[in-house]
C-alpha atoms as a PDB file:
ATOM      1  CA  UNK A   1      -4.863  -3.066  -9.729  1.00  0.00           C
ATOM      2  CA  UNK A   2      -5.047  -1.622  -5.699  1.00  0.00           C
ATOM      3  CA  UNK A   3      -3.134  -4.433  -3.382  1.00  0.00           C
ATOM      4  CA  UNK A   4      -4.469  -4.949  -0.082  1.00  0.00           C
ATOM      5  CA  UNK A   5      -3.493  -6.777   3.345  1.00  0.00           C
ATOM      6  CA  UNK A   6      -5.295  -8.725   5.691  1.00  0.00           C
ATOM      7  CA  UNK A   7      -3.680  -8.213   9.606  1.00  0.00           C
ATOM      8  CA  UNK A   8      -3.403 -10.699  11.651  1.00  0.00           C
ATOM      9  CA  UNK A   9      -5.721 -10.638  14.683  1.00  0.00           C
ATOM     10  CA  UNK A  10      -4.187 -14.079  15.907  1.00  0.00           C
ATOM     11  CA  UNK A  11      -1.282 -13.279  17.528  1.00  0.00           C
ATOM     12  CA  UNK A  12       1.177 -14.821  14.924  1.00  0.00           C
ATOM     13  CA  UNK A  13       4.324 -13.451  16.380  1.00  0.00           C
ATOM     14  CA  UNK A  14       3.987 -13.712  20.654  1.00  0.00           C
ATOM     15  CA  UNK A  15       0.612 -15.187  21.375  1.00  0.00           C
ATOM     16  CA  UNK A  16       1.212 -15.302  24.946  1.00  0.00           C
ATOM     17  CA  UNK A  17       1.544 -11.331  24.784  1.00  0.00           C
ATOM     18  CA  UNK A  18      -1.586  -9.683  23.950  1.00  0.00           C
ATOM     19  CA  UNK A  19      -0.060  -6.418  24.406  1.00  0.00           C
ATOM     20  CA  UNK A  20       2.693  -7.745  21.847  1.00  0.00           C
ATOM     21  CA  UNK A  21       0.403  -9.236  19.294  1.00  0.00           C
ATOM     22  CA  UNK A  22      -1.893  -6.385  19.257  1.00  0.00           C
ATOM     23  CA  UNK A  23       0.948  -3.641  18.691  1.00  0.00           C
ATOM     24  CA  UNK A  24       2.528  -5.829  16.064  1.00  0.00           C
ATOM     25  CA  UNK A  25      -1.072  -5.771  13.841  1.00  0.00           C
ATOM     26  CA  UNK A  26      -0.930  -2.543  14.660  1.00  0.00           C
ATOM     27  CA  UNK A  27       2.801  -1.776  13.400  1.00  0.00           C
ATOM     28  CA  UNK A  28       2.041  -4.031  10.463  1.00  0.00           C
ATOM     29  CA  UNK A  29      -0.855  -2.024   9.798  1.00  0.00           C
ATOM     30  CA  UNK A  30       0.673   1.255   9.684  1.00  0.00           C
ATOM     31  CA  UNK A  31       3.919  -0.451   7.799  1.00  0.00           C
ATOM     32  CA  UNK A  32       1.152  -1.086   5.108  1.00  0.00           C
ATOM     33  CA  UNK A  33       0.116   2.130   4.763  1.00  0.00           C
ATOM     34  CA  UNK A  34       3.640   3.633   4.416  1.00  0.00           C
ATOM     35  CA  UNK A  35       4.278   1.964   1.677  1.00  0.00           C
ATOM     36  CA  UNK A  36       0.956   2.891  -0.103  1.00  0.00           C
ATOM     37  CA  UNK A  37      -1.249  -0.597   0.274  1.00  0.00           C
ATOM     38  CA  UNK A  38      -4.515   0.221  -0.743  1.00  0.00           C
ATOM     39  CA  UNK A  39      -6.658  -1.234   2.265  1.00  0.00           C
ATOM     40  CA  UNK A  40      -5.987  -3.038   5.085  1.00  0.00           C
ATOM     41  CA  UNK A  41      -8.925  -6.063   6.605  1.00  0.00           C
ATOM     42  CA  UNK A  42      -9.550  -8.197   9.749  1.00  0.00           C
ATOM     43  CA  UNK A  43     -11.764 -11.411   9.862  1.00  0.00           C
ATOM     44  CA  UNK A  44     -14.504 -11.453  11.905  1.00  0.00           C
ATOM     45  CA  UNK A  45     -14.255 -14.628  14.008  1.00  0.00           C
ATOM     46  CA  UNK A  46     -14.426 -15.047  18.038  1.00  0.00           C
ATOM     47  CA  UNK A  47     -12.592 -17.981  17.776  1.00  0.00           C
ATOM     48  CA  UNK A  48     -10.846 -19.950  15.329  1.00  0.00           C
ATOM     49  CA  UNK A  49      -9.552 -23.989  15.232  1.00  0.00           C
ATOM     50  CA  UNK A  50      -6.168 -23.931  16.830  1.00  0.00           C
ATOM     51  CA  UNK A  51      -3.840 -26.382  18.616  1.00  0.00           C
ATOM     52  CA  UNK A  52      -2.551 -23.712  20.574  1.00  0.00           C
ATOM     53  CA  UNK A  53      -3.071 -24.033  24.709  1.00  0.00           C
ATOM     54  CA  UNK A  54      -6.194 -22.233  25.345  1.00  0.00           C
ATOM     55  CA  UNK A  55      -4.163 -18.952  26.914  1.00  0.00           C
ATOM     56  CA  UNK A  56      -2.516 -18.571  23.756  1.00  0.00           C
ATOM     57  CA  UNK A  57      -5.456 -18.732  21.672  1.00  0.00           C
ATOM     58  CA  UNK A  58      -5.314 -14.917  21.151  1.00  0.00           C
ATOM     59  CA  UNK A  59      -7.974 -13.215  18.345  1.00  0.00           C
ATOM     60  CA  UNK A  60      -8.788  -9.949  18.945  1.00  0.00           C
ATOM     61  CA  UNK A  61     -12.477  -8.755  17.962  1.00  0.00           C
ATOM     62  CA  UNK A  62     -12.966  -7.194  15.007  1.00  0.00           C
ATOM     63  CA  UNK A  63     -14.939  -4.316  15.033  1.00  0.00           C
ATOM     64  CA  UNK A  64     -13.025  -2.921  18.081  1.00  0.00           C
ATOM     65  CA  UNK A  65      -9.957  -3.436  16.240  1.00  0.00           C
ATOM     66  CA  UNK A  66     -11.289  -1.474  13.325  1.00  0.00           C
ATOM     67  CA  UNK A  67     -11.992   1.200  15.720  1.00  0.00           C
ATOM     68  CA  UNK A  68      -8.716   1.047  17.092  1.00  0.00           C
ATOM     69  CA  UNK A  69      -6.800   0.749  14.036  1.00  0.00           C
ATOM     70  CA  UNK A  70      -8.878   3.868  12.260  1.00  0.00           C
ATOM     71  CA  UNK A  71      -7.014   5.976  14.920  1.00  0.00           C
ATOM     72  CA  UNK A  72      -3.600   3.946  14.565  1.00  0.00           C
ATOM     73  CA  UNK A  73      -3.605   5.006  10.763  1.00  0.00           C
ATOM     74  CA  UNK A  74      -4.546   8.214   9.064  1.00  0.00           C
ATOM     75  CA  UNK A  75      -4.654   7.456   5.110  1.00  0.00           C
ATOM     76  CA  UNK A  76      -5.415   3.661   4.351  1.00  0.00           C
ATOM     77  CA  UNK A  77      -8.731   2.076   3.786  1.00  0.00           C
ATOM     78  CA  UNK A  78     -10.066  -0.169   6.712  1.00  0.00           C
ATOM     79  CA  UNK A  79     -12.941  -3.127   6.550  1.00  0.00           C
ATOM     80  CA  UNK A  80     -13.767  -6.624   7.265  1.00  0.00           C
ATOM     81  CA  UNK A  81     -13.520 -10.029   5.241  1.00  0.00           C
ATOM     82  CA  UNK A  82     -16.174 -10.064   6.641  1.00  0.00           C
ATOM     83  CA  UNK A  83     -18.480  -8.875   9.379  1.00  0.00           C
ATOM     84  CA  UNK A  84     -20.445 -12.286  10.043  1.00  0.00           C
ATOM     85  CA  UNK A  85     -24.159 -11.069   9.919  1.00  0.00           C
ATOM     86  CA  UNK A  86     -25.821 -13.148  12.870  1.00  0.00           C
ATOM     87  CA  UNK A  87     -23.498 -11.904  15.369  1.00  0.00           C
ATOM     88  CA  UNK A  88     -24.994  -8.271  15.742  1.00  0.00           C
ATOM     89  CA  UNK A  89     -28.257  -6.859  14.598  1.00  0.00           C
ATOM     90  CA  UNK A  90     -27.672  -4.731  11.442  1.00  0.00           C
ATOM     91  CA  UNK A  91     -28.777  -1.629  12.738  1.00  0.00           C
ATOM     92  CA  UNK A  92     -25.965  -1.662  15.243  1.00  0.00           C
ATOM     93  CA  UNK A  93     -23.505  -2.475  12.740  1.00  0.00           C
ATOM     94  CA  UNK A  94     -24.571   0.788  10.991  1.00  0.00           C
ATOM     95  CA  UNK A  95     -24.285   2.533  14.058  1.00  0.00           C
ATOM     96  CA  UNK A  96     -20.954   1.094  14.613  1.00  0.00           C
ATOM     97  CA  UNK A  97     -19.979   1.946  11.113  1.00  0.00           C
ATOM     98  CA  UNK A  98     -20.762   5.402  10.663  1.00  0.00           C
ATOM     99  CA  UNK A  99     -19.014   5.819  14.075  1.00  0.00           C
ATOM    100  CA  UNK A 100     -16.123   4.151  12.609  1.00  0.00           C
ATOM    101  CA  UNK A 101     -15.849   6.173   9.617  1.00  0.00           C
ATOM    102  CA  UNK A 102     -15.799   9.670  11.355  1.00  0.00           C
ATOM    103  CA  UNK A 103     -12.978   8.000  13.351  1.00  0.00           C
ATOM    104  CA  UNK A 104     -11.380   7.073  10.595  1.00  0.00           C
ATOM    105  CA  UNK A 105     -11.789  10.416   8.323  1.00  0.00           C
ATOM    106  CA  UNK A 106     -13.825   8.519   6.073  1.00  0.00           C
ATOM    107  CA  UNK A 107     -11.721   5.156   5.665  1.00  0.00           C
ATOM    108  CA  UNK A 108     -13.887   2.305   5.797  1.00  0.00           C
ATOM    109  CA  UNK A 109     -15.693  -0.480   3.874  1.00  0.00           C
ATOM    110  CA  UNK A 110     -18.033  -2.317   5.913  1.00  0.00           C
ATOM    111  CA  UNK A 111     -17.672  -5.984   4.500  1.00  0.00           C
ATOM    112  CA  UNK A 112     -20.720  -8.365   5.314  1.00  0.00           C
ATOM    113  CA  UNK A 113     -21.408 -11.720   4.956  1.00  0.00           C
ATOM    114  CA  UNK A 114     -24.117 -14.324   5.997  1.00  0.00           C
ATOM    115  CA  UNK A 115     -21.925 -16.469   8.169  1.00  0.00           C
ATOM    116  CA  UNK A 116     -20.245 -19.824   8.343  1.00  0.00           C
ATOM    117  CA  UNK A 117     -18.286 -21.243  11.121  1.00  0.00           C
ATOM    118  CA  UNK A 118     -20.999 -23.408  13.203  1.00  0.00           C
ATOM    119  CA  UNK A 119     -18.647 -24.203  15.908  1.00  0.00           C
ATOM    120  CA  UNK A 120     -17.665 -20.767  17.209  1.00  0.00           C
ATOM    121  CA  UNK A 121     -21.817 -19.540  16.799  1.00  0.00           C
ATOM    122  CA  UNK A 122     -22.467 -22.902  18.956  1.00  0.00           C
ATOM    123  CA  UNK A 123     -19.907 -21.883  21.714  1.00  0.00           C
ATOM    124  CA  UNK A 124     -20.870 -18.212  22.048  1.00  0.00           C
ATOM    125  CA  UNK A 125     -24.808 -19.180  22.433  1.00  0.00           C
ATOM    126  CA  UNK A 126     -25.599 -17.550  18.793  1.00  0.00           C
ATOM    127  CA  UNK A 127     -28.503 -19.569  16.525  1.00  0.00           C
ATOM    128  CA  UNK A 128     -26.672 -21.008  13.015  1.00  0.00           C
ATOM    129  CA  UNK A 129     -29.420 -21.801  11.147  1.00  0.00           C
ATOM    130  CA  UNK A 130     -29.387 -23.688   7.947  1.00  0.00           C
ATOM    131  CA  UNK A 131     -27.871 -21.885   4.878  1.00  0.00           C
ATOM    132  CA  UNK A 132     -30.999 -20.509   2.846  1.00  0.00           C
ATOM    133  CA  UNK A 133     -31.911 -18.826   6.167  1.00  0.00           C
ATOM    134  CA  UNK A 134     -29.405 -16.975   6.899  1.00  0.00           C
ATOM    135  CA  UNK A 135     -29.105 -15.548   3.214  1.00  0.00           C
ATOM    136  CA  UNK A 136     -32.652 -14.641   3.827  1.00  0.00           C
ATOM    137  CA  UNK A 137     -31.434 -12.920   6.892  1.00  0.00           C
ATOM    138  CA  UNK A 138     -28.673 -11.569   5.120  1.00  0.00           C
ATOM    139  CA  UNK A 139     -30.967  -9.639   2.631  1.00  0.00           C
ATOM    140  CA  UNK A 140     -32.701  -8.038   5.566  1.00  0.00           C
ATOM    141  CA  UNK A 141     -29.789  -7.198   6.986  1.00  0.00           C
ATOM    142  CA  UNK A 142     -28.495  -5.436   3.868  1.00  0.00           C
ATOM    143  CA  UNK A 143     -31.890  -3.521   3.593  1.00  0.00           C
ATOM    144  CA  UNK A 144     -31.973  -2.676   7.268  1.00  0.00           C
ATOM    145  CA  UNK A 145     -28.101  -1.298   6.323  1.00  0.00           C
ATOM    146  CA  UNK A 146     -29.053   0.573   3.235  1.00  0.00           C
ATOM    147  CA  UNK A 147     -32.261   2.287   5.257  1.00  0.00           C
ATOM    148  CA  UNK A 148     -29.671   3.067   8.616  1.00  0.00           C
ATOM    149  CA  UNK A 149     -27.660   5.232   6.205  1.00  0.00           C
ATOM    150  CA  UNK A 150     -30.370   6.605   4.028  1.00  0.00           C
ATOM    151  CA  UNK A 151     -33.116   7.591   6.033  1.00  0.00           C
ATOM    152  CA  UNK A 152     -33.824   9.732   8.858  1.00  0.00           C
ATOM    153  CA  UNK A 153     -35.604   7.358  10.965  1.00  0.00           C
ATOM    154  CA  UNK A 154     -35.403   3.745   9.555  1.00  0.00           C
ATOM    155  CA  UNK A 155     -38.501   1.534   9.470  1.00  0.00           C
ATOM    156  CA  UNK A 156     -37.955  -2.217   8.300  1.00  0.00           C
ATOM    157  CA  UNK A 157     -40.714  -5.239   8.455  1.00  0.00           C
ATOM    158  CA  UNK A 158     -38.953  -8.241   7.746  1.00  0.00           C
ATOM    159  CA  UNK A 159     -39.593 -12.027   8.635  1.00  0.00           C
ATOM    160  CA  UNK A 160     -36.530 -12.177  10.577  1.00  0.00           C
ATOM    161  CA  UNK A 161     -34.882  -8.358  11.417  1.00  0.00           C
ATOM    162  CA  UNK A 162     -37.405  -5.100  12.079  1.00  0.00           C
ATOM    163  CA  UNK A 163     -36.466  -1.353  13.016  1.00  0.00           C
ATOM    164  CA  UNK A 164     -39.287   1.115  13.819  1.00  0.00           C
ATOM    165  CA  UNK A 165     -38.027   4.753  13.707  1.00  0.00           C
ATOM    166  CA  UNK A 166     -34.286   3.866  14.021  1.00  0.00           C
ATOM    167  CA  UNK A 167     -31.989   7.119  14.132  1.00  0.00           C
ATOM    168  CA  UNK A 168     -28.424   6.724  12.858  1.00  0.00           C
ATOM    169  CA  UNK A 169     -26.367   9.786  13.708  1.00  0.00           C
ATOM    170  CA  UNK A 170     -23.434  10.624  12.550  1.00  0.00           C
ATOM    171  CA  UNK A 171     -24.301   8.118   9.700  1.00  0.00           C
ATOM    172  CA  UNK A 172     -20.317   8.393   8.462  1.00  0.00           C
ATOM    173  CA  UNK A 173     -18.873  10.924   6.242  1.00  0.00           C
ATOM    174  CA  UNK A 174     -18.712   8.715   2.826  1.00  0.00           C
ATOM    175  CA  UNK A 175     -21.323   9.730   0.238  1.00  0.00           C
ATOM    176  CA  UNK A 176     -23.734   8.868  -0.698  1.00  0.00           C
ATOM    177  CA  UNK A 177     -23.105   6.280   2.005  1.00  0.00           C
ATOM    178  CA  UNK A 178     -20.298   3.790   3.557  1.00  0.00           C
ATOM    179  CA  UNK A 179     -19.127   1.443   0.657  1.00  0.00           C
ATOM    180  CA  UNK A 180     -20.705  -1.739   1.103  1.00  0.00           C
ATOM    181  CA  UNK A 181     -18.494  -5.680   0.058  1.00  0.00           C
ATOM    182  CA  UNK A 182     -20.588  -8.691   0.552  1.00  0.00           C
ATOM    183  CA  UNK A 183     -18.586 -11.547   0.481  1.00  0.00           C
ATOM    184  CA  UNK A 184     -19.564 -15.393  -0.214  1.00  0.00           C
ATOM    185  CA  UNK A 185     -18.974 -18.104  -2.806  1.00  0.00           C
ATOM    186  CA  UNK A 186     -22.572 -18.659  -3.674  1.00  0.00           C
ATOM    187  CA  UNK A 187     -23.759 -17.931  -7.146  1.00  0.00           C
ATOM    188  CA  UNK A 188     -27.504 -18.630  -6.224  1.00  0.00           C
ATOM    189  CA  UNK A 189     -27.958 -16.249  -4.039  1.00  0.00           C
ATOM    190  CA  UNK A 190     -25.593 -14.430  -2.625  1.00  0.00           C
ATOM    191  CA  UNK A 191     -24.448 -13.073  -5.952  1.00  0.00           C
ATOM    192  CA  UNK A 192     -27.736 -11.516  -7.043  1.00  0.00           C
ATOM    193  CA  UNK A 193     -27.113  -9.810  -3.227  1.00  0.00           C
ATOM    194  CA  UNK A 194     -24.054  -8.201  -4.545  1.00  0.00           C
ATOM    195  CA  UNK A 195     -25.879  -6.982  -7.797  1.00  0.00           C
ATOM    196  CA  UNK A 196     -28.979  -5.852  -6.174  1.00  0.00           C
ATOM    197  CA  UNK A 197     -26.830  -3.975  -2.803  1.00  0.00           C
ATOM    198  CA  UNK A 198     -23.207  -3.964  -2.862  1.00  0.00           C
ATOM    199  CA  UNK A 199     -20.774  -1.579  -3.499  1.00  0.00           C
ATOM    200  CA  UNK A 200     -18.025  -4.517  -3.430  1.00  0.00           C
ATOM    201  CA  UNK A 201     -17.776  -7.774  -3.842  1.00  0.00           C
ATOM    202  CA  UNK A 202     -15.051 -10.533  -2.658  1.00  0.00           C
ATOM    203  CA  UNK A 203     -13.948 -14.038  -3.498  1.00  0.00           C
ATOM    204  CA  UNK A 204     -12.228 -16.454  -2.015  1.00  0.00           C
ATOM    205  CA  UNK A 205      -9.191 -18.504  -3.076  1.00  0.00           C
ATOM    206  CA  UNK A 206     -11.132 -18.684  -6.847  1.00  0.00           C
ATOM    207  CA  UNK A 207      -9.417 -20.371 -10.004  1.00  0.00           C
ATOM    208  CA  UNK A 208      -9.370 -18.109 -13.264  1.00  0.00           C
ATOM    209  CA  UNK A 209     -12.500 -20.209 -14.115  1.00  0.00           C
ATOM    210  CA  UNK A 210     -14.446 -19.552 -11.223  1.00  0.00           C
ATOM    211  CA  UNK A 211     -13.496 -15.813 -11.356  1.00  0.00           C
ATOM    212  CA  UNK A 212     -14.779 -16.202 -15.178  1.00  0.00           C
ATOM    213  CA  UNK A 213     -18.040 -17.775 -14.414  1.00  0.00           C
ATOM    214  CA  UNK A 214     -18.725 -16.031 -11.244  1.00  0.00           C
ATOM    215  CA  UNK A 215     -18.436 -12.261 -13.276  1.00  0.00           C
ATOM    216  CA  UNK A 216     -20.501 -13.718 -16.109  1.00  0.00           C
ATOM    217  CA  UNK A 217     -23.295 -14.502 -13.584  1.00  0.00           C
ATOM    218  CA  UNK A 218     -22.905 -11.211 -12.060  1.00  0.00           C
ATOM    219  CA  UNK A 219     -22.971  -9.201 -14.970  1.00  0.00           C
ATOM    220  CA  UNK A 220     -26.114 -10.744 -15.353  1.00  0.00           C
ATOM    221  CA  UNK A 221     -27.766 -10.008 -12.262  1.00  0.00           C
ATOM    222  CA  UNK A 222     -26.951  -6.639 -12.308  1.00  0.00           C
ATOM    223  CA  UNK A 223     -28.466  -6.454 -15.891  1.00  0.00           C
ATOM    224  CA  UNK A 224     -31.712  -8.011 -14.640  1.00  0.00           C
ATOM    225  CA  UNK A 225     -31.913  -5.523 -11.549  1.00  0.00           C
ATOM    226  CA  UNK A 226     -30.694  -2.604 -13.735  1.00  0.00           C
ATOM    227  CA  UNK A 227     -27.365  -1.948 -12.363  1.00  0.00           C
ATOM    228  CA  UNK A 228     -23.958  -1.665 -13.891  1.00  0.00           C
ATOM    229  CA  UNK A 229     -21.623  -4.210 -12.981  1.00  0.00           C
ATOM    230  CA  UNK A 230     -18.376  -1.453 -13.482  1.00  0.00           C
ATOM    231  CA  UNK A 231     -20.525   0.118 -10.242  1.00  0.00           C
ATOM    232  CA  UNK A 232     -19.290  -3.104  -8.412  1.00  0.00           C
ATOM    233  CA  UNK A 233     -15.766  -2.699  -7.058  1.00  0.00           C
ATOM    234  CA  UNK A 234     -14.102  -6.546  -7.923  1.00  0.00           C
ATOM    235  CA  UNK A 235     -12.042  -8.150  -4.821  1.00  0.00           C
ATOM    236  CA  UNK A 236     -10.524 -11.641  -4.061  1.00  0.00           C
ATOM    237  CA  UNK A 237      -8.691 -12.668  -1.501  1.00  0.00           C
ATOM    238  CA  UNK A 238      -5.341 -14.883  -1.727  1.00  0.00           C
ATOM    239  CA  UNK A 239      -2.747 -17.083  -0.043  1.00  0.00           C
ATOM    240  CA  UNK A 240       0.963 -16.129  -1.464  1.00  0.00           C
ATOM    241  CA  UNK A 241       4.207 -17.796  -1.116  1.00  0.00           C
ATOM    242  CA  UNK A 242       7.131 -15.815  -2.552  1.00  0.00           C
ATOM    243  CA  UNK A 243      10.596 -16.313  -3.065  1.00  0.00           C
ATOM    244  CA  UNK A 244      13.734 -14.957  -5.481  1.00  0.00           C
ATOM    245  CA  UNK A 245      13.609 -18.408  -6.896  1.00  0.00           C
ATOM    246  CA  UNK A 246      10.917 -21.345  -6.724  1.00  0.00           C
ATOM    247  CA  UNK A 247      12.678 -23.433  -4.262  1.00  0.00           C
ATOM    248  CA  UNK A 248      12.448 -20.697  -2.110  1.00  0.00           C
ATOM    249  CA  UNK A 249       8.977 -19.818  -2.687  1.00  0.00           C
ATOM    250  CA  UNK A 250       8.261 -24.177  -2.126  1.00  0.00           C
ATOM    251  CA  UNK A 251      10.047 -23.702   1.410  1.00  0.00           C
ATOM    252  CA  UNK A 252       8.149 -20.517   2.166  1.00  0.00           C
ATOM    253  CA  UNK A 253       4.654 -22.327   1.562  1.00  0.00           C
ATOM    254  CA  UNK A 254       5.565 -24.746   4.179  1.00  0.00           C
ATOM    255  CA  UNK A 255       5.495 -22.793   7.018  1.00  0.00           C
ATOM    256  CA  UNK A 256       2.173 -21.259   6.050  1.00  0.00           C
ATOM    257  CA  UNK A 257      -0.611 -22.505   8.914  1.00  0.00           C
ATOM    258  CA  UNK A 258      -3.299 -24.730   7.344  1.00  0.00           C
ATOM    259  CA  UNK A 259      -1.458 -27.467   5.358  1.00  0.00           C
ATOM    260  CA  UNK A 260      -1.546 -25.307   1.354  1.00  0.00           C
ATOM    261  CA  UNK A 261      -0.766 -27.675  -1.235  1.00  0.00           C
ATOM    262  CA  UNK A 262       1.301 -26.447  -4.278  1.00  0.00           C
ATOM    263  CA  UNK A 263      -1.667 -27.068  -6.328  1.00  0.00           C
ATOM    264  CA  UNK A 264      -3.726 -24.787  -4.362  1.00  0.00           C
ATOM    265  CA  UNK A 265      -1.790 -21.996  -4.421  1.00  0.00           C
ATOM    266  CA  UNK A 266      -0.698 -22.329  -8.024  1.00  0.00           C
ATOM    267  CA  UNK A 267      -4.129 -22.599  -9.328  1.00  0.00           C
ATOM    268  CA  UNK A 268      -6.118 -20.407  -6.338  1.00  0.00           C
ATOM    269  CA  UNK A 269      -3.033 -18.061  -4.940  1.00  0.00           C
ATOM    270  CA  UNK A 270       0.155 -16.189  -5.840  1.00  0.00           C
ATOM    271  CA  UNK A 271       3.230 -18.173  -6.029  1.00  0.00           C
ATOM    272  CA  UNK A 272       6.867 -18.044  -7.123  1.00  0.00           C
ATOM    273  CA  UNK A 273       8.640 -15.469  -8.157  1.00  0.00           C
ATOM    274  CA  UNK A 274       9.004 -11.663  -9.027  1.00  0.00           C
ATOM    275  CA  UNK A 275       8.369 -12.796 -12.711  1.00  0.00           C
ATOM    276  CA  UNK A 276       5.544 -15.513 -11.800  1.00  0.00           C
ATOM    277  CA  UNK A 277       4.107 -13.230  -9.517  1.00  0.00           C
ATOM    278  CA  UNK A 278       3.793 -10.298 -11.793  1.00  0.00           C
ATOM    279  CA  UNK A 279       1.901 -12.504 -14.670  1.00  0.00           C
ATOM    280  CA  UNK A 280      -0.797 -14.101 -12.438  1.00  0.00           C
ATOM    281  CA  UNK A 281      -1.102 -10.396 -11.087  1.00  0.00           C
ATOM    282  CA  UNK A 282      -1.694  -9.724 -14.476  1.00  0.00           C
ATOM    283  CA  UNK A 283      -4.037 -12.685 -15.357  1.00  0.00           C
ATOM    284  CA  UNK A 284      -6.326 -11.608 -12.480  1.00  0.00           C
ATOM    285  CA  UNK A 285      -6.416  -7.667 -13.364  1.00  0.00           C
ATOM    286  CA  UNK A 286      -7.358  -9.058 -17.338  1.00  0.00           C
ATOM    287  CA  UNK A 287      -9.762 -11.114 -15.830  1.00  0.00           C
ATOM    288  CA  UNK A 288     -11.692  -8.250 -13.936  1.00  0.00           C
ATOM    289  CA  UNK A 289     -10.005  -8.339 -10.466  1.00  0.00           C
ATOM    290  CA  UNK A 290     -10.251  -4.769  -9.732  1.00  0.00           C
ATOM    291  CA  UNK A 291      -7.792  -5.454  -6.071  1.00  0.00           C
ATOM    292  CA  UNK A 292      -6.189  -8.441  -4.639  1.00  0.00           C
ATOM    293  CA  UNK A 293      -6.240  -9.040  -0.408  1.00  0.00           C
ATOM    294  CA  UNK A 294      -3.279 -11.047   0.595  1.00  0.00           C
ATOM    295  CA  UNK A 295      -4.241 -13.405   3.799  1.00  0.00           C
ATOM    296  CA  UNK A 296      -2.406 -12.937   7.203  1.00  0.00           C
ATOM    297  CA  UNK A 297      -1.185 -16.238   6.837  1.00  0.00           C
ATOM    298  CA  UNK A 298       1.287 -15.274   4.026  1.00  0.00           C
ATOM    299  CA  UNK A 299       2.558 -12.666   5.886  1.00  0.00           C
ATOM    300  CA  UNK A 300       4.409 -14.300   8.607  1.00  0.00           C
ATOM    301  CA  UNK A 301       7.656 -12.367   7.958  1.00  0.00           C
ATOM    302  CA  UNK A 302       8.644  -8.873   7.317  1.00  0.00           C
ATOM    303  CA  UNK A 303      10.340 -10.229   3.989  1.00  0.00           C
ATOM    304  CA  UNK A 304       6.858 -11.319   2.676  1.00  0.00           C
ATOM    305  CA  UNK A 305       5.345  -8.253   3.019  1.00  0.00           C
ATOM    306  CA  UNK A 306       8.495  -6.480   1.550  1.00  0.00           C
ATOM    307  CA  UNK A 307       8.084  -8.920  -1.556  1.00  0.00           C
ATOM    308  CA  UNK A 308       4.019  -7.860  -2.079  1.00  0.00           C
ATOM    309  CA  UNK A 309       5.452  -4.411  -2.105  1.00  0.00           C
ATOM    310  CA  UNK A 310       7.378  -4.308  -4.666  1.00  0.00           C
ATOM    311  CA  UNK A 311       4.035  -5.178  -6.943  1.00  0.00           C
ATOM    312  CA  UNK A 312       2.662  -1.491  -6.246  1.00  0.00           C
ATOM    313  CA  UNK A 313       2.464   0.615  -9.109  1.00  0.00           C
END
């Protein structure tokens, strides 16, 4: 099972610095890589709920930090949890991508997903329509993606997204093309998306019965579209609280951000200790999980990230 890190973009340590908060993602980042994490990821927000005074409200964009960060590292994967599809048009994002990947030597997985967070699409002047749209405008967008790195000149009709004679060079240096992760919780739709377009997939915070039903119902898609669902790389992303001894691990969960319940983690995380950690590790990799993305929120000290470590084979 590959381990993986999401970087924190918020400013966690000095977010009154920029200049601070950015070179400590950075250092984290390349801290990762030392010690062999598989992939590192940034959220793709322009603003997030805080308390915070508005000045200290630091989140730095994401696809400028994935540019930055592909020249910051040299070996470790790069991508996004995930690029939120009505913020750019799709062909851009493949332009951006396959810039992105020569930069990075051939590093990155462009994650996409159809959007969520009303409030910050409201306050930037972006539409948010209702949910079934923007899947539907998700599937273009995947199809306008696929065509950007597959064709010489794209050409896409769609009731929402259109390209006439698009040219996307360098297109990256991955082949056949960039590796593609939609991520999502819906089974409906966005699931037979993965089957139908994705390299990768990714869930979110999911109990060992969601993870059970939600392969099941991919398998099945992938069946009905005639796909193989081993072609479909298996991610989830995690909260973690960690500690030599449960106690510790209860104290460390309180100062994550965002109020985690023991419950939560227990059932939808990684808590506890080396030994606790190792079996739900375990549980996840028997139950398909292919690579695990621990959130920037459980990694608000060096020692948490040193724990995580110790879990690479």
């Amino acid at each position: 099972m590959k381990l993986s890190i999401e970087l924190p973009q918020d400013g966690q340590k000095d977010p009154s610095d920029p200049c601070e908060a950015y070179e400590t993602m950075t250092q984290i980042a390349q801290e990762a890589e030392r010690r062999g994490f598989h992939s590192i990821w940034l959220l793709d927000h322009v603003q997030l709920p805080s308390s915070l005074p508005i000045r200290e409200q630091i989140l730095f964009e994401c696809w400028m930090s994935t540019a930055a960060l592909a020249r910051d590292t040299t070996q470790i994967r790069i991508g996004q949890l995930v690029t939120s599809n009505g913020f750019r048009h799709p062909a851009l994002v493949a332009k951006m991508a396959g810039t992105v990947d020569v930069l990075s030597h051939g590093r990155l997985t462009l994650g996409i997903g159809a959007g969520w967070y009303e409030q910050e699409y409201r306050a930037y002047g972006y539409a948010f329509p209702g949910t079934a749209t923007r899947l539907r405008q998700l599937r273009e967008a995947l199809c306008i993606l696929k065509a950007m790195w597959s064709e010489d000149e794209a050409v896409f009709e769609g009731q929402y997204l259109r390209v006439q004679g698009a040219i996307n060079q360098p297109k990256g240096t991955q082949k056949p093309h960039i590796p593609l992760l939609i991520g999502g919780k819906g089974e409906q739709v966005t699931l037979k998306l993965v089957a139908r377009y994705a390299d990768a997939c990714n869930f979110t915070h999911p109990t060992q019965e969601e993870l059970a039903r939600k392969h099941a119902l991919l398998k099945r898609y992938c069946e009905e579209v005639g796909r193989n669902e081993h072609d479909i790389h298996h991610t989830i992303y995690v909260n973690g609280a960690f500690g030599e001894t449960e106690a510790e691990a209860s104290a460390r969960l309180a100062t994550i951000p965002g109020n985690l319940t023991l419950d939560h983690i227990c059932t939808r995380g990684l808590f506890g200790t080396p030994e606790m950690v190792r079996q739900r590790l375990w549980e996840l990799e028997q139950s398909g999980v292919q690579e695990v993305i621990l959130s920037r929120r459980s990694l608000t000290s060096p020692e948490a990230l040193d724990f995580f470590a110790q879990f690479l084979s």
